[in-house]
PDB file of N, CA and C in Angstrom:
ATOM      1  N   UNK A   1      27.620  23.738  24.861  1.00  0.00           N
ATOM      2  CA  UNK A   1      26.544  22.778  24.894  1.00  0.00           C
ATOM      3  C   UNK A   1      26.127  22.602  26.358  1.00  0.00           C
ATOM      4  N   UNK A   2      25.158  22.294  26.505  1.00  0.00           N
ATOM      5  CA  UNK A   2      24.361  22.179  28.230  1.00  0.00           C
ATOM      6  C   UNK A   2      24.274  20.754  28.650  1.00  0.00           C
ATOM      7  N   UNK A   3      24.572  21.078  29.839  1.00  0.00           N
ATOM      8  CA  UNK A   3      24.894  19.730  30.258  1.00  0.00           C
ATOM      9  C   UNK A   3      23.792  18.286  30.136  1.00  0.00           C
ATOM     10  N   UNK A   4      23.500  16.929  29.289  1.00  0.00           N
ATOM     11  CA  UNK A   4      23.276  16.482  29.174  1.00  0.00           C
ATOM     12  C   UNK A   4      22.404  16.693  27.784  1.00  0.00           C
ATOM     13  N   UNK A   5      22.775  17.895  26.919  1.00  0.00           N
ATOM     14  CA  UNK A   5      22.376  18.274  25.605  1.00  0.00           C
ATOM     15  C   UNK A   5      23.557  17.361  25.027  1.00  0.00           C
ATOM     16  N   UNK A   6      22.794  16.273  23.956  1.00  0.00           N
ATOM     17  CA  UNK A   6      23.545  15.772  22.965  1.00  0.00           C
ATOM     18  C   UNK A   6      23.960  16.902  21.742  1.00  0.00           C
ATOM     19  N   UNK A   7      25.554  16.115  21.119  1.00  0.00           N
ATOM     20  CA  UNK A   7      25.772  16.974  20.217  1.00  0.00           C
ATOM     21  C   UNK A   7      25.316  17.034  18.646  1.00  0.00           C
ATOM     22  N   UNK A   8      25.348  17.749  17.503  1.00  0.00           N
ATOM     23  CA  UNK A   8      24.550  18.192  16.460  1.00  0.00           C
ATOM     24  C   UNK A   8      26.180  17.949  14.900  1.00  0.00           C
ATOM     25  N   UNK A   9      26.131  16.505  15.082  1.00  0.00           N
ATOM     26  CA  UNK A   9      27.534  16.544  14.040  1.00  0.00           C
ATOM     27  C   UNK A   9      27.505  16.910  12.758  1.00  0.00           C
ATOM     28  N   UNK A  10      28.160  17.463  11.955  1.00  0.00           N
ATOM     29  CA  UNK A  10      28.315  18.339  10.781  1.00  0.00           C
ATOM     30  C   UNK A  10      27.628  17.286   9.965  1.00  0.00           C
ATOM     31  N   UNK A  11      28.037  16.124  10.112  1.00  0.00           N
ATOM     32  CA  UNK A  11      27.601  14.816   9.115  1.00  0.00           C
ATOM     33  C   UNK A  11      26.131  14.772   9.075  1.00  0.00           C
ATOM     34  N   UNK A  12      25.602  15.138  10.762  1.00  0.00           N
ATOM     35  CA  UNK A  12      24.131  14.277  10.499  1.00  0.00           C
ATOM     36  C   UNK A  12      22.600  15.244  10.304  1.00  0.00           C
ATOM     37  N   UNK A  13      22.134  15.103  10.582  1.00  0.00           N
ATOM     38  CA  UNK A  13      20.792  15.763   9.652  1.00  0.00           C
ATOM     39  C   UNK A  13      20.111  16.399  11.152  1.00  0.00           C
ATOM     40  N   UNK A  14      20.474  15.983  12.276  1.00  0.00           N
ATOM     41  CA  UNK A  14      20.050  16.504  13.317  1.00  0.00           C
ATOM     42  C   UNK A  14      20.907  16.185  14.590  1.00  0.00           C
ATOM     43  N   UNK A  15      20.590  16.757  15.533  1.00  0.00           N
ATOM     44  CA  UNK A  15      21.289  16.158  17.053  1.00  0.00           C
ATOM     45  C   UNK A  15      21.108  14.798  17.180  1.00  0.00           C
ATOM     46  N   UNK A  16      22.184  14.159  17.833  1.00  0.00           N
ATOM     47  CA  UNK A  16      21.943  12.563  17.922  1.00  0.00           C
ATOM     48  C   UNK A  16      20.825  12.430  19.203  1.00  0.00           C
ATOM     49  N   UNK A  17      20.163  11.474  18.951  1.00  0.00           N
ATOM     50  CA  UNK A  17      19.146  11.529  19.821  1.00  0.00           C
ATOM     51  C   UNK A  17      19.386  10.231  20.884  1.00  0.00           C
ATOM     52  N   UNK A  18      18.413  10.767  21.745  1.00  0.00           N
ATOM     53  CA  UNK A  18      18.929   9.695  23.119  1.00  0.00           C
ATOM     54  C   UNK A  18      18.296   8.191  23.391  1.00  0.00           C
ATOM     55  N   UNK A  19      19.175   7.447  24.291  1.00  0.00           N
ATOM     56  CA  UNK A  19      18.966   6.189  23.471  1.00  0.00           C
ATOM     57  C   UNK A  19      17.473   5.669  24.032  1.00  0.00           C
ATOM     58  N   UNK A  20      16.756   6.518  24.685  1.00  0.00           N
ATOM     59  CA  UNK A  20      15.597   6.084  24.898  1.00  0.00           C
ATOM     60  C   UNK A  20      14.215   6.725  23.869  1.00  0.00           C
ATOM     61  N   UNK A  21      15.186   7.281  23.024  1.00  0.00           N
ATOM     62  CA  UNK A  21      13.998   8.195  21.882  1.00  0.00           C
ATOM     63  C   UNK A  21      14.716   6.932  20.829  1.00  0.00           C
ATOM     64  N   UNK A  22      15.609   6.293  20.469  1.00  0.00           N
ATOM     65  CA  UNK A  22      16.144   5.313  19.448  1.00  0.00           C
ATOM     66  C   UNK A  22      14.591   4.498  19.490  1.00  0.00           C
ATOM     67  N   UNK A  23      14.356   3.984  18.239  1.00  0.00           N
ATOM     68  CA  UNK A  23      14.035   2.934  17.872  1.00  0.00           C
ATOM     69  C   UNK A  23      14.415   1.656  18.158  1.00  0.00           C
ATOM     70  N   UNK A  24      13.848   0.770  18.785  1.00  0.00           N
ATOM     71  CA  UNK A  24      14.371  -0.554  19.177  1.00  0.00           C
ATOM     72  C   UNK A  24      14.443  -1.345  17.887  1.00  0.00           C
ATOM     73  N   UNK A  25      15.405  -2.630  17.912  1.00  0.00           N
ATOM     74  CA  UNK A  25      15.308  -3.407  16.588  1.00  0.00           C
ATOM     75  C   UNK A  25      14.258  -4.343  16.830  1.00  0.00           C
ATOM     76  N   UNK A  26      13.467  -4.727  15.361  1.00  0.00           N
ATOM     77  CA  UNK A  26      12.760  -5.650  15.543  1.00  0.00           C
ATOM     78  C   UNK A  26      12.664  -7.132  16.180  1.00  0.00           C
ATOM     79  N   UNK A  27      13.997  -7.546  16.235  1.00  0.00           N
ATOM     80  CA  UNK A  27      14.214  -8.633  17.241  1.00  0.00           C
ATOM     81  C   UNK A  27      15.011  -8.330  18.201  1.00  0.00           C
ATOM     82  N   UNK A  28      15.464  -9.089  19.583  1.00  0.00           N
ATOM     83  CA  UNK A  28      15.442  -8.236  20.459  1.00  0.00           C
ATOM     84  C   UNK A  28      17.352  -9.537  20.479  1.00  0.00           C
ATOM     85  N   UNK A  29      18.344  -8.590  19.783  1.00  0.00           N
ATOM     86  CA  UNK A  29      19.313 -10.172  19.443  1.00  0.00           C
ATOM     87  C   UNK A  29      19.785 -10.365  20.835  1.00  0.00           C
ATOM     88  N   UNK A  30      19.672  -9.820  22.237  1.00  0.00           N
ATOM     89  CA  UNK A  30      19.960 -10.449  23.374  1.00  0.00           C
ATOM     90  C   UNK A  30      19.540 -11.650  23.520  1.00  0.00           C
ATOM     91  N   UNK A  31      18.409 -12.140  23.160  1.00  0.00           N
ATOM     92  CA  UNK A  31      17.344 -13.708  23.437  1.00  0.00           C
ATOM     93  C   UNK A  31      18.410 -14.898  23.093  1.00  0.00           C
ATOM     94  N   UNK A  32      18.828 -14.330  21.145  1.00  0.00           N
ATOM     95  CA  UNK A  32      19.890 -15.700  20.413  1.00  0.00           C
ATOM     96  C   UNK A  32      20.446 -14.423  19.576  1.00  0.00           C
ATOM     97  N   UNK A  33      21.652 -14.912  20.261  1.00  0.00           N
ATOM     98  CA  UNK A  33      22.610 -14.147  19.787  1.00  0.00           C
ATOM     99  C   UNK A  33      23.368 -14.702  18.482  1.00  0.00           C
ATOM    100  N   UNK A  34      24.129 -14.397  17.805  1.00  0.00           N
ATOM    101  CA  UNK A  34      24.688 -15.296  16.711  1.00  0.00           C
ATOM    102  C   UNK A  34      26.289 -15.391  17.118  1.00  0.00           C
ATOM    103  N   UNK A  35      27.319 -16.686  16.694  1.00  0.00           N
ATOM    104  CA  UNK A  35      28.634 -15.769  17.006  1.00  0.00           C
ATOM    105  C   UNK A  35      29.610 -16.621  15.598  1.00  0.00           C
ATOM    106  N   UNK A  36      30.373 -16.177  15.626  1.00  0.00           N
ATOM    107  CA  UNK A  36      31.436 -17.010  14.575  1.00  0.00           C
ATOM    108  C   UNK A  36      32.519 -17.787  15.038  1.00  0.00           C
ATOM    109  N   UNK A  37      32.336 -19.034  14.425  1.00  0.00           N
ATOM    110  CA  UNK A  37      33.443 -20.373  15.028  1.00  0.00           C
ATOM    111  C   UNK A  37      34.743 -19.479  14.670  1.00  0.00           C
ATOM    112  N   UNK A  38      35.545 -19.374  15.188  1.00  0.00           N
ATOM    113  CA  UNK A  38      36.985 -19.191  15.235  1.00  0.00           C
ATOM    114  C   UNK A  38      37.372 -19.227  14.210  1.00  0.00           C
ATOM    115  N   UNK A  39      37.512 -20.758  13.979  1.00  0.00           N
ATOM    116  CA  UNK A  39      38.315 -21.624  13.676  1.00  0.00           C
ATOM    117  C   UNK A  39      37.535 -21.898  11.969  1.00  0.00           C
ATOM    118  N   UNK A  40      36.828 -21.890  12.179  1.00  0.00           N
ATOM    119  CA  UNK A  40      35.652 -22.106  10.623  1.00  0.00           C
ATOM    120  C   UNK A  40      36.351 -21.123   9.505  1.00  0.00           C
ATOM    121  N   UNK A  41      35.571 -20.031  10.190  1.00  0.00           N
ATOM    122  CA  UNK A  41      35.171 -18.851   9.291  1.00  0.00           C
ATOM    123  C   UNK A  41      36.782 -18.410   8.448  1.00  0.00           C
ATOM    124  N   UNK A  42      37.930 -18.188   8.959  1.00  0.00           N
ATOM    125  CA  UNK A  42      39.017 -18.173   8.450  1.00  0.00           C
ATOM    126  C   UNK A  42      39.758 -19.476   7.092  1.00  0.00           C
ATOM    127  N   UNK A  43      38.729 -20.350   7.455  1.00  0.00           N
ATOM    128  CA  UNK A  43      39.478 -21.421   6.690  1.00  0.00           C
ATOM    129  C   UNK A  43      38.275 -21.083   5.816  1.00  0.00           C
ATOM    130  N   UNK A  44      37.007 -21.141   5.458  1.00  0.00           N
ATOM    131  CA  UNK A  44      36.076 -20.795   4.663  1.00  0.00           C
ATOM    132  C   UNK A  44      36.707 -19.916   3.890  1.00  0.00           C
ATOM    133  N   UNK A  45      36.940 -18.624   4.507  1.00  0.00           N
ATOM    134  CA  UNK A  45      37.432 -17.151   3.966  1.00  0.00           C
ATOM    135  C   UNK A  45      38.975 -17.634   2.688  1.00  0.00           C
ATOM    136  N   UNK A  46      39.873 -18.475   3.450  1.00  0.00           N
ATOM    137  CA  UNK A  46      40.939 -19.081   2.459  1.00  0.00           C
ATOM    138  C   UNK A  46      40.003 -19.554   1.618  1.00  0.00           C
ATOM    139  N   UNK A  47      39.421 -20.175   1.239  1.00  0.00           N
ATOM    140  CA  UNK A  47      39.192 -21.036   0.456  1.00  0.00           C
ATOM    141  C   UNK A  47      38.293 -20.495  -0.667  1.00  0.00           C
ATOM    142  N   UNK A  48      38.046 -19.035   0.094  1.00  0.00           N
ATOM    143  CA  UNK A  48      37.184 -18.450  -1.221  1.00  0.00           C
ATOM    144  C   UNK A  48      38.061 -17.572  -2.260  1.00  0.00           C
ATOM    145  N   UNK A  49      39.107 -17.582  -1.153  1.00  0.00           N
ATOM    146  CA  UNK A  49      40.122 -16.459  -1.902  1.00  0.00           C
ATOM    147  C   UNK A  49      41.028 -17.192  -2.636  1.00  0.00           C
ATOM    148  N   UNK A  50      41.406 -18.909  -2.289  1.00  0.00           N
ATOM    149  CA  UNK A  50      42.008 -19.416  -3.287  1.00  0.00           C
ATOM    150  C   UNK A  50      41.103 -20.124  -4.189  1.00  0.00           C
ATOM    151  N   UNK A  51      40.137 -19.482  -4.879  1.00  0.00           N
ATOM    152  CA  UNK A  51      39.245 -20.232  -5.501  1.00  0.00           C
ATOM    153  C   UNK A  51      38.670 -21.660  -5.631  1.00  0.00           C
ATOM    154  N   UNK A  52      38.492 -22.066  -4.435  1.00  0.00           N
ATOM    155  CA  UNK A  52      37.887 -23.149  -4.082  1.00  0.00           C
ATOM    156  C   UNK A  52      36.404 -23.335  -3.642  1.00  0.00           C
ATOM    157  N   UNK A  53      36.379 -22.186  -3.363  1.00  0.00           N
ATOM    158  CA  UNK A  53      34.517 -21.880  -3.002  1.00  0.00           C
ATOM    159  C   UNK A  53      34.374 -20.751  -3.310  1.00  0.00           C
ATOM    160  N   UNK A  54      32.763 -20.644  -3.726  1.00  0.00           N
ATOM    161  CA  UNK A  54      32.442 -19.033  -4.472  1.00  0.00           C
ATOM    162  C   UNK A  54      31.696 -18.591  -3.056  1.00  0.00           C
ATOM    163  N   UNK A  55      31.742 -17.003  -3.269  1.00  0.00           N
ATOM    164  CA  UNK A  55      31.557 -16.215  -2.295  1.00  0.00           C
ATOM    165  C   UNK A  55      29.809 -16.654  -1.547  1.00  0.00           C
ATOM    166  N   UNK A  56      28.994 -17.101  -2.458  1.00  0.00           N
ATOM    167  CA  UNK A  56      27.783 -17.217  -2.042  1.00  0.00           C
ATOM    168  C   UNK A  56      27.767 -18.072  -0.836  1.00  0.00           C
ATOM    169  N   UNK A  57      28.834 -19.024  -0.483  1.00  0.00           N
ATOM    170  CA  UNK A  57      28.724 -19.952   0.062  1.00  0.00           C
ATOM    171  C   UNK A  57      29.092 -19.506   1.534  1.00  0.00           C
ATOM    172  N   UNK A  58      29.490 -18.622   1.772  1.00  0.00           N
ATOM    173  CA  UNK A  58      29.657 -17.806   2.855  1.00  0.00           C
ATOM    174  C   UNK A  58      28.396 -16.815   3.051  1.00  0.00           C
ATOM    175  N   UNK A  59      27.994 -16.007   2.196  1.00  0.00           N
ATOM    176  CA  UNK A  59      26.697 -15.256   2.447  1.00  0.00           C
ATOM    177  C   UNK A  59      25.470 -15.661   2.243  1.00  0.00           C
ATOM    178  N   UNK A  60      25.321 -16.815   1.887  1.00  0.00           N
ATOM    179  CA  UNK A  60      23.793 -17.032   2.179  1.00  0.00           C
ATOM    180  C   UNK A  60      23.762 -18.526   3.114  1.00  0.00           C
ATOM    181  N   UNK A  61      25.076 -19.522   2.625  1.00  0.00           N
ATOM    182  CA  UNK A  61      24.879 -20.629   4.051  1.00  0.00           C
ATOM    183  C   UNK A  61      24.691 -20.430   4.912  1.00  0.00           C
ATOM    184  N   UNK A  62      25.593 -19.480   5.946  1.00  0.00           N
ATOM    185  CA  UNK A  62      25.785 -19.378   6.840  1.00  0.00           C
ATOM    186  C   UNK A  62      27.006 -19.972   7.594  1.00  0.00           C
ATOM    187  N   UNK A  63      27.872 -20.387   6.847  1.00  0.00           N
ATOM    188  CA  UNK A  63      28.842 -21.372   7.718  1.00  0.00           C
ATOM    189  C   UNK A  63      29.938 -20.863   8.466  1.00  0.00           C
ATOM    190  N   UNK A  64      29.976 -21.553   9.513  1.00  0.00           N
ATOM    191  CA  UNK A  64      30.616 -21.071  10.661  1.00  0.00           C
ATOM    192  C   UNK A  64      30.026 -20.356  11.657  1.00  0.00           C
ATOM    193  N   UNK A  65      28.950 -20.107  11.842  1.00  0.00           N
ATOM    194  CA  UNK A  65      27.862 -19.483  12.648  1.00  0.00           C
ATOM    195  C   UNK A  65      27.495 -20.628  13.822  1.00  0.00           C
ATOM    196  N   UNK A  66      27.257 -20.109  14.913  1.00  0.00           N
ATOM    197  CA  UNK A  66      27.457 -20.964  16.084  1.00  0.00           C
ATOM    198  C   UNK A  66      26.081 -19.793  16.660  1.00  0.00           C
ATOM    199  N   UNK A  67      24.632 -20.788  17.078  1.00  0.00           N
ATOM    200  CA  UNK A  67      23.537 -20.400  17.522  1.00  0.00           C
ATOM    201  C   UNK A  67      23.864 -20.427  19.234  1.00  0.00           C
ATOM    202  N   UNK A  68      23.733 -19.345  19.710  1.00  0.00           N
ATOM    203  CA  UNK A  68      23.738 -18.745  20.755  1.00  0.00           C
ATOM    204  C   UNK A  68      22.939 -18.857  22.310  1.00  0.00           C
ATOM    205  N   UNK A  69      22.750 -19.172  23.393  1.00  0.00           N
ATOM    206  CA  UNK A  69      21.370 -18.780  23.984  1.00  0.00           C
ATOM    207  C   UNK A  69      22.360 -17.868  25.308  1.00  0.00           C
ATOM    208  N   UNK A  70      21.541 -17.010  25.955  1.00  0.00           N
ATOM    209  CA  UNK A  70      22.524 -16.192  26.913  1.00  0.00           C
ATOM    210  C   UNK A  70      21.253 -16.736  28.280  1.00  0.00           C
ATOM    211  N   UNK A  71      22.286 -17.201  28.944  1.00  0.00           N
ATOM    212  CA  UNK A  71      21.477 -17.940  30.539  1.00  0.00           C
ATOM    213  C   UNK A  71      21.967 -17.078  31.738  1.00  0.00           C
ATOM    214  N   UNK A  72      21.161 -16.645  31.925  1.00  0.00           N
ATOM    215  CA  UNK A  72      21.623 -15.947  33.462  1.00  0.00           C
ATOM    216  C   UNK A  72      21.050 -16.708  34.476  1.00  0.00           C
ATOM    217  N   UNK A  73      22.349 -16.713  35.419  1.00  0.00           N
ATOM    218  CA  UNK A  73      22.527 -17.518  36.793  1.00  0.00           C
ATOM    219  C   UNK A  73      22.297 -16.590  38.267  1.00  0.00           C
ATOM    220  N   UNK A  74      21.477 -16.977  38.634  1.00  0.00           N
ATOM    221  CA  UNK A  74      21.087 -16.611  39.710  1.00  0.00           C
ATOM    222  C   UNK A  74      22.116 -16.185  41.022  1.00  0.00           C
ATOM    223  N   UNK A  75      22.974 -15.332  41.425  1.00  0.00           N
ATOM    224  CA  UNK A  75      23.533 -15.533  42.446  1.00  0.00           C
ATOM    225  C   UNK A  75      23.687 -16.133  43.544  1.00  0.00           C
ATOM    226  N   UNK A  76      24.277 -17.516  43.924  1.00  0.00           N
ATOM    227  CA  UNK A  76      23.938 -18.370  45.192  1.00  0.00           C
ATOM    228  C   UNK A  76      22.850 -19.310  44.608  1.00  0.00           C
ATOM    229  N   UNK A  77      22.751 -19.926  42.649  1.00  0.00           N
ATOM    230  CA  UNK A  77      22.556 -20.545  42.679  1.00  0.00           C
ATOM    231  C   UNK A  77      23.185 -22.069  42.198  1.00  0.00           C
TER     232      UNK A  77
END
């Protein structure tokens, strides 16, 4: 292979292409990021598995999801 030629994996339908030929996603999730409470999401997860809550209540609430913002700080400010 030549140097900076991506490779052509048995799996995929063509050479992987480079990340400036990729498609960007429609939202850009750097802006709001999403993340999961720790501490939530595990006790939710028990509780579906000891039949105390049905699964929907995890995939369409949302619970345990903690809204995000990413702030960049100025150096020397």
């Amino acid at each position: 292979m030549a140097e900076g030629e991506l490779p052509h994996p048995g799996w995929a339908p063509g050479k992987i292409s480079k990340s400036r030929e990729r498609p960007r996603p429609l939202s850009d999730s750097r802006e709001s990021p999403d993340s999961l409470c720790p501490r939530c999401v595990p006790e939710i997860r028990a509780r579906i598995i000891q039949g105390e809550s049905d699964i929907k209540a995890l995939l369409q609430g949302g619970p345990g999801e903690i809204k995000a913002e990413i702030v960049e700080e100025m150096e020397g400010s």
